[in-house]
PDB file of N, CA and C in Angstrom:
ATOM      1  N   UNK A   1       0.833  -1.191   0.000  1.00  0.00           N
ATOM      2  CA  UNK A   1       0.000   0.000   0.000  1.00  0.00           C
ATOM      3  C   UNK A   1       0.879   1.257   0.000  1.00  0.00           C
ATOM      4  N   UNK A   2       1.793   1.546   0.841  1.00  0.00           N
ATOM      5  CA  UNK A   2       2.870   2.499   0.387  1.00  0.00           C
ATOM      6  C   UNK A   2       3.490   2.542  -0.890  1.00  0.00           C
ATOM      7  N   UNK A   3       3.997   1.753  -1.509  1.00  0.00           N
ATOM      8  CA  UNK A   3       4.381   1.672  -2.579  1.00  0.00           C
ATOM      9  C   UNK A   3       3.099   2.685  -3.487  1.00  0.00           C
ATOM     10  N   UNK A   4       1.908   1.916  -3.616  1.00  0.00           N
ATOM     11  CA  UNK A   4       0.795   2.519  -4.274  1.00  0.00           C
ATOM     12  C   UNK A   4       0.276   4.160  -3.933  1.00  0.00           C
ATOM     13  N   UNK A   5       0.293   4.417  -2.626  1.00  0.00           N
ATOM     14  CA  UNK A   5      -0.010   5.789  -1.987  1.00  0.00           C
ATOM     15  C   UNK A   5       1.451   7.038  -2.189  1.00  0.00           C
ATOM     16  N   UNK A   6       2.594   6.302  -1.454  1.00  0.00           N
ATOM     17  CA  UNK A   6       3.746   7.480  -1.528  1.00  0.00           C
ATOM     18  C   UNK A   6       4.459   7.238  -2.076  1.00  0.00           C
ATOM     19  N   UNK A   7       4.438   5.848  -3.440  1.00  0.00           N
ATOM     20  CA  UNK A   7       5.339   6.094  -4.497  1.00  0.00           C
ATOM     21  C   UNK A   7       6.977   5.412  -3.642  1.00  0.00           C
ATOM     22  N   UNK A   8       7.712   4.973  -4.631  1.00  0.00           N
ATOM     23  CA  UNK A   8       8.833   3.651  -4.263  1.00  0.00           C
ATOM     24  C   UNK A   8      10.178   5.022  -3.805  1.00  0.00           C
ATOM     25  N   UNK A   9      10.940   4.251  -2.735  1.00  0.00           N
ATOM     26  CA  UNK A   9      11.851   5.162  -1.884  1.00  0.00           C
ATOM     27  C   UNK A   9      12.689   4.087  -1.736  1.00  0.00           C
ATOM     28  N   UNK A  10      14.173   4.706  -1.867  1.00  0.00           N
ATOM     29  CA  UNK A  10      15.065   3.659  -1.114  1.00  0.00           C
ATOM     30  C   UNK A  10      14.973   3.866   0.371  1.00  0.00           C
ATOM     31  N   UNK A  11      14.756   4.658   0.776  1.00  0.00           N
ATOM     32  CA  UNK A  11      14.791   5.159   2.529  1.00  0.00           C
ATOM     33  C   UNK A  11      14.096   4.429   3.403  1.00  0.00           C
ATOM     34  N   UNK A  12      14.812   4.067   4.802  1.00  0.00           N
ATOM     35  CA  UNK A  12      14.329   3.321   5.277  1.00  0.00           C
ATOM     36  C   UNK A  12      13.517   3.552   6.302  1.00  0.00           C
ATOM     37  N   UNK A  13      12.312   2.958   6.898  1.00  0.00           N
ATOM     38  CA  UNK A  13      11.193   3.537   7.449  1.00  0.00           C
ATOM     39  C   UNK A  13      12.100   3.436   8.466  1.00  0.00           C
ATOM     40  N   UNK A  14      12.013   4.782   9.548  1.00  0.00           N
ATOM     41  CA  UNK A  14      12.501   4.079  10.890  1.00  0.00           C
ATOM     42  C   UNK A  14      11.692   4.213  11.820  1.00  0.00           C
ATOM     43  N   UNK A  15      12.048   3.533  12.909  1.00  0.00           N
ATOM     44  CA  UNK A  15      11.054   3.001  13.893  1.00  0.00           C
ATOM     45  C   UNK A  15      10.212   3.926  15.041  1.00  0.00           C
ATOM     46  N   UNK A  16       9.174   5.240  14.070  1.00  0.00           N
ATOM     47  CA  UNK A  16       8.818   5.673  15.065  1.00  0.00           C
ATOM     48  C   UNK A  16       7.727   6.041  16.038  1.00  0.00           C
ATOM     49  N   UNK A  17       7.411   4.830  16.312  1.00  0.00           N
ATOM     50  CA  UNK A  17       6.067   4.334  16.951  1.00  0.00           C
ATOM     51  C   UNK A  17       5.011   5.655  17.355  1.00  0.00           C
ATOM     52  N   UNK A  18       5.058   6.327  18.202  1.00  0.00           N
ATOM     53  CA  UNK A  18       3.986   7.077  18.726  1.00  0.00           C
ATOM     54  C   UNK A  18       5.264   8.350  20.220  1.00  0.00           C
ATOM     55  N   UNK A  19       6.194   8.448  19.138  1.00  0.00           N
ATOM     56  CA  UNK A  19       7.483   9.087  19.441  1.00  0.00           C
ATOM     57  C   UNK A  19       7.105  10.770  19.583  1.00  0.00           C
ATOM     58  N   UNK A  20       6.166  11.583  20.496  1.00  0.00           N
ATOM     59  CA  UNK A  20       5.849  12.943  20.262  1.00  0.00           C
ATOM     60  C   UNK A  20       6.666  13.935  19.513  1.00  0.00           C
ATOM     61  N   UNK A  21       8.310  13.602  19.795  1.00  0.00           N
ATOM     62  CA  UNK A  21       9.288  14.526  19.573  1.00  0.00           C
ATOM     63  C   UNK A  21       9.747  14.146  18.726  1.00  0.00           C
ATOM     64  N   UNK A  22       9.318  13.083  17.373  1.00  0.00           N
ATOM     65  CA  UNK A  22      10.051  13.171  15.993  1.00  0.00           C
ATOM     66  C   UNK A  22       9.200  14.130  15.500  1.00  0.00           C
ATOM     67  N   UNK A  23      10.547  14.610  14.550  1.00  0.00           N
ATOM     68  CA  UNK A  23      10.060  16.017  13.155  1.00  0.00           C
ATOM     69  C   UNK A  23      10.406  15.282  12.154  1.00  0.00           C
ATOM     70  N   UNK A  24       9.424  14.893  11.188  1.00  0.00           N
ATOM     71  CA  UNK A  24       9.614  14.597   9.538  1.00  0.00           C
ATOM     72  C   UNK A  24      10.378  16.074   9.347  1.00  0.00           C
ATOM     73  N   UNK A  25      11.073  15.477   8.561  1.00  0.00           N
ATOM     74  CA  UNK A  25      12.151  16.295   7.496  1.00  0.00           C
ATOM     75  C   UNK A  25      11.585  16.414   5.899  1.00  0.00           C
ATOM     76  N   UNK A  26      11.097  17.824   5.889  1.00  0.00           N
ATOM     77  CA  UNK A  26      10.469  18.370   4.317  1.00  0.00           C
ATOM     78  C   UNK A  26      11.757  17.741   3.588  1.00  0.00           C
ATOM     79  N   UNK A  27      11.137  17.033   2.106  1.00  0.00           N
ATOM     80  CA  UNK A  27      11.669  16.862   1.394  1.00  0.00           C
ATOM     81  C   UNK A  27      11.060  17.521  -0.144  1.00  0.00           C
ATOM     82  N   UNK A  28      12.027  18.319  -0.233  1.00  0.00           N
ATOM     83  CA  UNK A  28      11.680  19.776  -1.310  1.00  0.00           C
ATOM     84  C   UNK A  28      11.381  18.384  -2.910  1.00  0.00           C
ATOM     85  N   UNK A  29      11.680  17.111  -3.067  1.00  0.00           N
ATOM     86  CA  UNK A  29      12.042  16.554  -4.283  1.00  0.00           C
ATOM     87  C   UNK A  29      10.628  15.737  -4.035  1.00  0.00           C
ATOM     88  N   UNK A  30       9.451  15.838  -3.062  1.00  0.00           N
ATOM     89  CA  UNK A  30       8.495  14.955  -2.488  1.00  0.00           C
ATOM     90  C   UNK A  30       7.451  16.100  -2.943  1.00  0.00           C
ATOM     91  N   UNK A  31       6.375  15.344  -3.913  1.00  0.00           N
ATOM     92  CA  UNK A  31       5.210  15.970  -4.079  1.00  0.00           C
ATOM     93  C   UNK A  31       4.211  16.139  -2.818  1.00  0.00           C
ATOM     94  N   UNK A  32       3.560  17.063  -2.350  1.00  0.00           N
ATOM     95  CA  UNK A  32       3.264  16.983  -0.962  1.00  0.00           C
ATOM     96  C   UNK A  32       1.332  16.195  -1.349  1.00  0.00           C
ATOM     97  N   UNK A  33       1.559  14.808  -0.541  1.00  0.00           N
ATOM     98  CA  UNK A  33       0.088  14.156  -0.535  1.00  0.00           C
ATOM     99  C   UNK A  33      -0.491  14.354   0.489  1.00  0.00           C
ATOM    100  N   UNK A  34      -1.709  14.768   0.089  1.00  0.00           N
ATOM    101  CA  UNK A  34      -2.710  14.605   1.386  1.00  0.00           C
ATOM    102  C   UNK A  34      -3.595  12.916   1.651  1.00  0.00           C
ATOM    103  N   UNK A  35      -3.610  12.976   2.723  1.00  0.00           N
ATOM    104  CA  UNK A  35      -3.960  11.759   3.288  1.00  0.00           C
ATOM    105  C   UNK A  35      -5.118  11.979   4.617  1.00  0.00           C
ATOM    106  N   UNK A  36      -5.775  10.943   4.236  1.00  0.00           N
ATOM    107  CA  UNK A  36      -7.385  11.099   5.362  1.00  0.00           C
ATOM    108  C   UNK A  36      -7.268  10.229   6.571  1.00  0.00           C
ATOM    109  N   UNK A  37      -7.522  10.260   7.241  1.00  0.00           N
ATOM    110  CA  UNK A  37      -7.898   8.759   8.761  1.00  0.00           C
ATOM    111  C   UNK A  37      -8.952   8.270   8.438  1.00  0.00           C
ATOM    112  N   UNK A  38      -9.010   7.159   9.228  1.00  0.00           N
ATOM    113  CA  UNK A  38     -10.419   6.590   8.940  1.00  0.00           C
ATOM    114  C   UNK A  38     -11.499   7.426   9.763  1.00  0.00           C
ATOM    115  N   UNK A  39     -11.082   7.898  10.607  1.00  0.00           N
ATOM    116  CA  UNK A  39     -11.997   9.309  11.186  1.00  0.00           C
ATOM    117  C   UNK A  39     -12.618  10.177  10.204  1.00  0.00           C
ATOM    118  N   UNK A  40     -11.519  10.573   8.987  1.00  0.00           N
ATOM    119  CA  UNK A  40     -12.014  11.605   8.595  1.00  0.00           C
ATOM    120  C   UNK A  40     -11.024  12.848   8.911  1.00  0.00           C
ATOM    121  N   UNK A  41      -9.826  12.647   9.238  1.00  0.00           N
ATOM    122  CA  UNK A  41      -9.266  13.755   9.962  1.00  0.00           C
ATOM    123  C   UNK A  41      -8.058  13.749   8.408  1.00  0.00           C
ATOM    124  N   UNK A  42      -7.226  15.134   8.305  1.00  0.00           N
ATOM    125  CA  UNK A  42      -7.244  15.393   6.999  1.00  0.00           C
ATOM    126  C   UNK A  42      -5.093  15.931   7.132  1.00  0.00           C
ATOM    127  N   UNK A  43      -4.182  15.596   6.712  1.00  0.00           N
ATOM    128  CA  UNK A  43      -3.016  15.549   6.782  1.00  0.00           C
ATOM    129  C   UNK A  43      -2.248  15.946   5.301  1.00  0.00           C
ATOM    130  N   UNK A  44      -1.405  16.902   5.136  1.00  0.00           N
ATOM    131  CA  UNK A  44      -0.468  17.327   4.135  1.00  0.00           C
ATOM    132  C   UNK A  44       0.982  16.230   4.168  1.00  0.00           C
ATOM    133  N   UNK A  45       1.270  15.741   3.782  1.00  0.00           N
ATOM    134  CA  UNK A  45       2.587  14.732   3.988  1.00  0.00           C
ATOM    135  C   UNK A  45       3.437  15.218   2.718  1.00  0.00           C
ATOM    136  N   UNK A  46       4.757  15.659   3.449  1.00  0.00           N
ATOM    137  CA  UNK A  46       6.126  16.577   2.543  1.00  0.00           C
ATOM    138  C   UNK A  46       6.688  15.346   2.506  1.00  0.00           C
ATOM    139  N   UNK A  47       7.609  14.172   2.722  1.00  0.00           N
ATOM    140  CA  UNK A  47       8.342  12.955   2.339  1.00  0.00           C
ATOM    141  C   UNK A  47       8.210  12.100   2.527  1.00  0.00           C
ATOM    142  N   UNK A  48       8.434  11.172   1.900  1.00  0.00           N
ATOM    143  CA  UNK A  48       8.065   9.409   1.753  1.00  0.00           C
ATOM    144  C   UNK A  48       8.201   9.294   2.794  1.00  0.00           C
ATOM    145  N   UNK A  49       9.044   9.071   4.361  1.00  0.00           N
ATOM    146  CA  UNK A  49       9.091   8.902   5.726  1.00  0.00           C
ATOM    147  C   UNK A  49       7.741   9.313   5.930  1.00  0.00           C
ATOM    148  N   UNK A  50       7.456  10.258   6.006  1.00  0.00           N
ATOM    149  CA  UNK A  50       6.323  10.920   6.547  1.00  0.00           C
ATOM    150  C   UNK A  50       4.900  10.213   5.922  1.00  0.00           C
ATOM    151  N   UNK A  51       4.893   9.802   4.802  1.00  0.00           N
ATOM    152  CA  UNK A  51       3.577   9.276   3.924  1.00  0.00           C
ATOM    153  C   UNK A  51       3.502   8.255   5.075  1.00  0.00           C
ATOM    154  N   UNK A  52       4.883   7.230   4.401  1.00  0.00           N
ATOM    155  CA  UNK A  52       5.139   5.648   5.277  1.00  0.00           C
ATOM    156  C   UNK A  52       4.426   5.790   5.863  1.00  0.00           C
ATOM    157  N   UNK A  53       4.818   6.608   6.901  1.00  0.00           N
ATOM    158  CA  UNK A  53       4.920   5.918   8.823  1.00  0.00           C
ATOM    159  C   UNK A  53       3.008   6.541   8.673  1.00  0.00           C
ATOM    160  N   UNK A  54       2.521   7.421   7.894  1.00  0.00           N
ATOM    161  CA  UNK A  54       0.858   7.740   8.272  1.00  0.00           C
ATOM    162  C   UNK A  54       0.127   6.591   7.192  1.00  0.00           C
ATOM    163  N   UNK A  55       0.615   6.068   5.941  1.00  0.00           N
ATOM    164  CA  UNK A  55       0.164   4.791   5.972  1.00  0.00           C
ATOM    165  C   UNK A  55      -0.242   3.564   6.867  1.00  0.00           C
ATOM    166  N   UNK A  56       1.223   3.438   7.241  1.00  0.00           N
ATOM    167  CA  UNK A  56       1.406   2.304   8.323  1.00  0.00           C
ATOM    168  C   UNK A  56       0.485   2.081   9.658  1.00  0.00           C
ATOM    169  N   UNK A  57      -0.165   3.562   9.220  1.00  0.00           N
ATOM    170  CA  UNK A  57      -0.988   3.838  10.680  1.00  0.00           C
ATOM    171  C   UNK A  57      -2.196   3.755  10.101  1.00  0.00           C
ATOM    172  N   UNK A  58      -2.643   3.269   9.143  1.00  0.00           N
ATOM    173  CA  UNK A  58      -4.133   3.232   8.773  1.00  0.00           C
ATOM    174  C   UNK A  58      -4.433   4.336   7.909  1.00  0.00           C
ATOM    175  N   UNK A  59      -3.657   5.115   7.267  1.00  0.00           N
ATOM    176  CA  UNK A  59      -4.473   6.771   6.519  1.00  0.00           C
ATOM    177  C   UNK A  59      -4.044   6.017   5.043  1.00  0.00           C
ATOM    178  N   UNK A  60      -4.993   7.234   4.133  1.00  0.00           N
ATOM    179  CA  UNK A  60      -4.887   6.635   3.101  1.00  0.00           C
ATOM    180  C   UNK A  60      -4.952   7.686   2.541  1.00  0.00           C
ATOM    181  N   UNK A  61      -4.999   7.668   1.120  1.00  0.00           N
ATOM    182  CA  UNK A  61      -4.939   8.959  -0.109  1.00  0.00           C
ATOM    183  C   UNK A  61      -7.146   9.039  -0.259  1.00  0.00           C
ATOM    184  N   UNK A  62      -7.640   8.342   0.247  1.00  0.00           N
ATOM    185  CA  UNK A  62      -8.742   8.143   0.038  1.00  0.00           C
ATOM    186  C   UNK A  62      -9.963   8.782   0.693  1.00  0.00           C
ATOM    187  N   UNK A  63     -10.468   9.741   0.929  1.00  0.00           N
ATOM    188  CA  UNK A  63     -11.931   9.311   1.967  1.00  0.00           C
ATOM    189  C   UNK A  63     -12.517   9.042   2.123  1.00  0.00           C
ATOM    190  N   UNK A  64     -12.979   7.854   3.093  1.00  0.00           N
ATOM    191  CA  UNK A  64     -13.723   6.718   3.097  1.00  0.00           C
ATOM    192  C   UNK A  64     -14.976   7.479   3.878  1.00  0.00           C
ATOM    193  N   UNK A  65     -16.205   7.335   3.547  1.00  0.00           N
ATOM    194  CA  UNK A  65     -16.989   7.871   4.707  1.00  0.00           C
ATOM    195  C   UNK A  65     -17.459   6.185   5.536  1.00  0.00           C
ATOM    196  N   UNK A  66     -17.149   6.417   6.925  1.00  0.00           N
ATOM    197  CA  UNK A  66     -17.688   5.308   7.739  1.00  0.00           C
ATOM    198  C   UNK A  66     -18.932   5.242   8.203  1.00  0.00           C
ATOM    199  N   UNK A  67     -19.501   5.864   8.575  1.00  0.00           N
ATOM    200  CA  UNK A  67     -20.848   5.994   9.610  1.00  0.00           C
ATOM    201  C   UNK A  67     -21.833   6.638   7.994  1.00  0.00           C
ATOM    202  N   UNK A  68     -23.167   6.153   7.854  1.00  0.00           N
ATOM    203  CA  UNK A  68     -23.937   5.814   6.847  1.00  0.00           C
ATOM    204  C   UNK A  68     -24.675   7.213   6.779  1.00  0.00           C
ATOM    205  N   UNK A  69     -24.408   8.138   7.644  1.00  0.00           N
ATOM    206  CA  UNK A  69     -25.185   9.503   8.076  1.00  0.00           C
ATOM    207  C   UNK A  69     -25.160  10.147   6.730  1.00  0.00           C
ATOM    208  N   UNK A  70     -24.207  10.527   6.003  1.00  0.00           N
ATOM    209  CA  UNK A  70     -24.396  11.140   4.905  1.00  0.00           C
ATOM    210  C   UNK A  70     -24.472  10.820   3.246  1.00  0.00           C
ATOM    211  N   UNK A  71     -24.562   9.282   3.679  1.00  0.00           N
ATOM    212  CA  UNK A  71     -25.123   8.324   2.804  1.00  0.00           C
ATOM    213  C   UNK A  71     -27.134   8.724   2.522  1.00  0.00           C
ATOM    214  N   UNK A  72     -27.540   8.272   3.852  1.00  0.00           N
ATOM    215  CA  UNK A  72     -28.664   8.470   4.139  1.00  0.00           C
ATOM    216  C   UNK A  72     -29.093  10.074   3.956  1.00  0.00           C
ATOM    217  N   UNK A  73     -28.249  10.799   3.981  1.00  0.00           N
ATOM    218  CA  UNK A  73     -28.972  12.353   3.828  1.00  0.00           C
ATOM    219  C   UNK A  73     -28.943  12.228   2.303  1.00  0.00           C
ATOM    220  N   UNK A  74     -28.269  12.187   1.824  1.00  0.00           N
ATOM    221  CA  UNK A  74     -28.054  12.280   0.076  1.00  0.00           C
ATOM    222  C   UNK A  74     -29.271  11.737  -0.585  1.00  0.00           C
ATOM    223  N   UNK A  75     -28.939  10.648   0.323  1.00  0.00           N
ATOM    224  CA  UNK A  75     -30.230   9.286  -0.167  1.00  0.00           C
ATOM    225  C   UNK A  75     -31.557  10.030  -0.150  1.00  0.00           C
ATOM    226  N   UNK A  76     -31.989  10.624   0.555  1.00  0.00           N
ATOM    227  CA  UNK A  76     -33.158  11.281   1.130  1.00  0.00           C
ATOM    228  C   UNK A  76     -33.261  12.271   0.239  1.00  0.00           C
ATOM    229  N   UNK A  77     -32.070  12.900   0.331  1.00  0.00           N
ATOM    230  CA  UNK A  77     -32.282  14.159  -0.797  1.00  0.00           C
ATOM    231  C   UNK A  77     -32.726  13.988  -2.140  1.00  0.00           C
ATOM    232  N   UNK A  78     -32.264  13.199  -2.515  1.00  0.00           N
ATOM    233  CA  UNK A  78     -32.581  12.378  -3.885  1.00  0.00           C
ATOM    234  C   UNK A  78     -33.738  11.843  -4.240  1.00  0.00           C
ATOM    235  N   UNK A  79     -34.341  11.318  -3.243  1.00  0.00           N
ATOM    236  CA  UNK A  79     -35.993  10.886  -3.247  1.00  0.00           C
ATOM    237  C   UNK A  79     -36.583  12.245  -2.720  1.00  0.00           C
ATOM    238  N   UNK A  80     -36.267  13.182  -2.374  1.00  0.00           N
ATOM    239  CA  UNK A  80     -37.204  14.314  -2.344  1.00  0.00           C
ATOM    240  C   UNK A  80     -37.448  14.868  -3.671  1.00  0.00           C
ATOM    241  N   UNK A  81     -36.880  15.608  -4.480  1.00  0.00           N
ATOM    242  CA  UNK A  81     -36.029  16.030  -5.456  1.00  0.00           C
ATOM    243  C   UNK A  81     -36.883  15.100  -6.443  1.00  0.00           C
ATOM    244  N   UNK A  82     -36.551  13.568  -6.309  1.00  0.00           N
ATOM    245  CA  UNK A  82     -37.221  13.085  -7.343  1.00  0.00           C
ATOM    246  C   UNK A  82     -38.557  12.879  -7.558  1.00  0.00           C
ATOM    247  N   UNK A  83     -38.971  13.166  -6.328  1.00  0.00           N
ATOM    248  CA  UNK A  83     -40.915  13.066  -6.286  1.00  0.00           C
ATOM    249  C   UNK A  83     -41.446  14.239  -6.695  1.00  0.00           C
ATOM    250  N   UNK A  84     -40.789  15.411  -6.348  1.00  0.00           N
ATOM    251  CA  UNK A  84     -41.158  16.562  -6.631  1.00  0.00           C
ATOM    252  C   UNK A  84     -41.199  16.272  -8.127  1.00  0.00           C
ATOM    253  N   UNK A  85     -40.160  15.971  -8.928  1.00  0.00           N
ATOM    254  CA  UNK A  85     -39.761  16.193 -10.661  1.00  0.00           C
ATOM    255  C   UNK A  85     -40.707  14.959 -11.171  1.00  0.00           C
ATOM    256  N   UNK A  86     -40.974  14.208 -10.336  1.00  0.00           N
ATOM    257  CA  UNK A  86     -42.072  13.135 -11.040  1.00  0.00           C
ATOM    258  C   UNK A  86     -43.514  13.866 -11.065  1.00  0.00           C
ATOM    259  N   UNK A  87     -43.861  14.545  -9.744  1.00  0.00           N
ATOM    260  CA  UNK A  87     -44.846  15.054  -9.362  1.00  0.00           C
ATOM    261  C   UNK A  87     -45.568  16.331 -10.452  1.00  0.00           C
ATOM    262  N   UNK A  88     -44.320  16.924 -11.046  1.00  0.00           N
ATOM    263  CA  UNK A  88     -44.288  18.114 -11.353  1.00  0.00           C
ATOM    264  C   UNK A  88     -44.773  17.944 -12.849  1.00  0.00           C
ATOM    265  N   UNK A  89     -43.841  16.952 -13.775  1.00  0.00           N
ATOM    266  CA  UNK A  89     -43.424  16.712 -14.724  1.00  0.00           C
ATOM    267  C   UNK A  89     -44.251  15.532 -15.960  1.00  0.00           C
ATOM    268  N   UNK A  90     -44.591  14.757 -14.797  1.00  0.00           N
ATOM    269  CA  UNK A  90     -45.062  13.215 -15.382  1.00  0.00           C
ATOM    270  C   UNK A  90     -46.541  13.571 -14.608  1.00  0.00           C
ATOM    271  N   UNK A  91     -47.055  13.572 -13.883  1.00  0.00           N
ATOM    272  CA  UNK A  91     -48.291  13.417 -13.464  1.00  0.00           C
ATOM    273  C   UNK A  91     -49.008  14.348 -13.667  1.00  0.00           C
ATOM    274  N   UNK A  92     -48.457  16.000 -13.409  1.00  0.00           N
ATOM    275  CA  UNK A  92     -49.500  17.132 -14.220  1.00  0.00           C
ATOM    276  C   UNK A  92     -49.753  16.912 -15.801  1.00  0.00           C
ATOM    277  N   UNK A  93     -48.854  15.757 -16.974  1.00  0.00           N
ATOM    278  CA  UNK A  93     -48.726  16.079 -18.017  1.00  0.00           C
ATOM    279  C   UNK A  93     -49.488  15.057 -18.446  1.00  0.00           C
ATOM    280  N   UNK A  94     -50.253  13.840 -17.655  1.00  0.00           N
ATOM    281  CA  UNK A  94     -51.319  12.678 -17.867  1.00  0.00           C
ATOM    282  C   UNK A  94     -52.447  13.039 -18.018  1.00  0.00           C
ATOM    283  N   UNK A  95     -52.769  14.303 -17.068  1.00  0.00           N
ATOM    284  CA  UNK A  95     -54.078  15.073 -16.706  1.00  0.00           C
ATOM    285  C   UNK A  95     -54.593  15.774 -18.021  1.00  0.00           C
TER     286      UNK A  95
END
């Protein structure tokens, strides 16, 4: 999945678990990717170290929506919207 998200690096991931006081090092030659959590929470990543290690942690180039809430609003919206244009369109034009 790194490979696919931050692109192939000789550099080696190093080991830094949940370390407060590491600083990724901008790498000016690194296109800067943004990357999502599965939360939803939203990250700029400057070098392959930096992609890695927020891969490795579950983020992705993707946003996934988890919880069905704005599935269901859309959904809703869409059947409003469409009763109205049926209502409006097809049934005044039978009469």
């Amino acid at each position: 999945m790194i490979k696919k998200i931050c692109g192939i690096s000789n550099d080696e991931l190093p080991d830094i678990g949940s370390d407060p006081n590491f600083v990724f090092t901008n790498d000016p030659l690194f296109d800067t990717i943004v990357l999502y959590s599965p939360e939803g929470n939203i990250i700029n990543v400057n070098s392959w170290i930096e992609c890695a290690h927020y891969v490795n942690g579950g983020w992705s180039n993707t946003l996934l929506v988890e919880n069905g809430n704005e599935i269901m609003f859309y959904g809703l919206l869409l059947c409003y919207f469409s009763y109205f244009i049926v209502k409006k369109f097809v049934i005044n034009n039978v009469s």
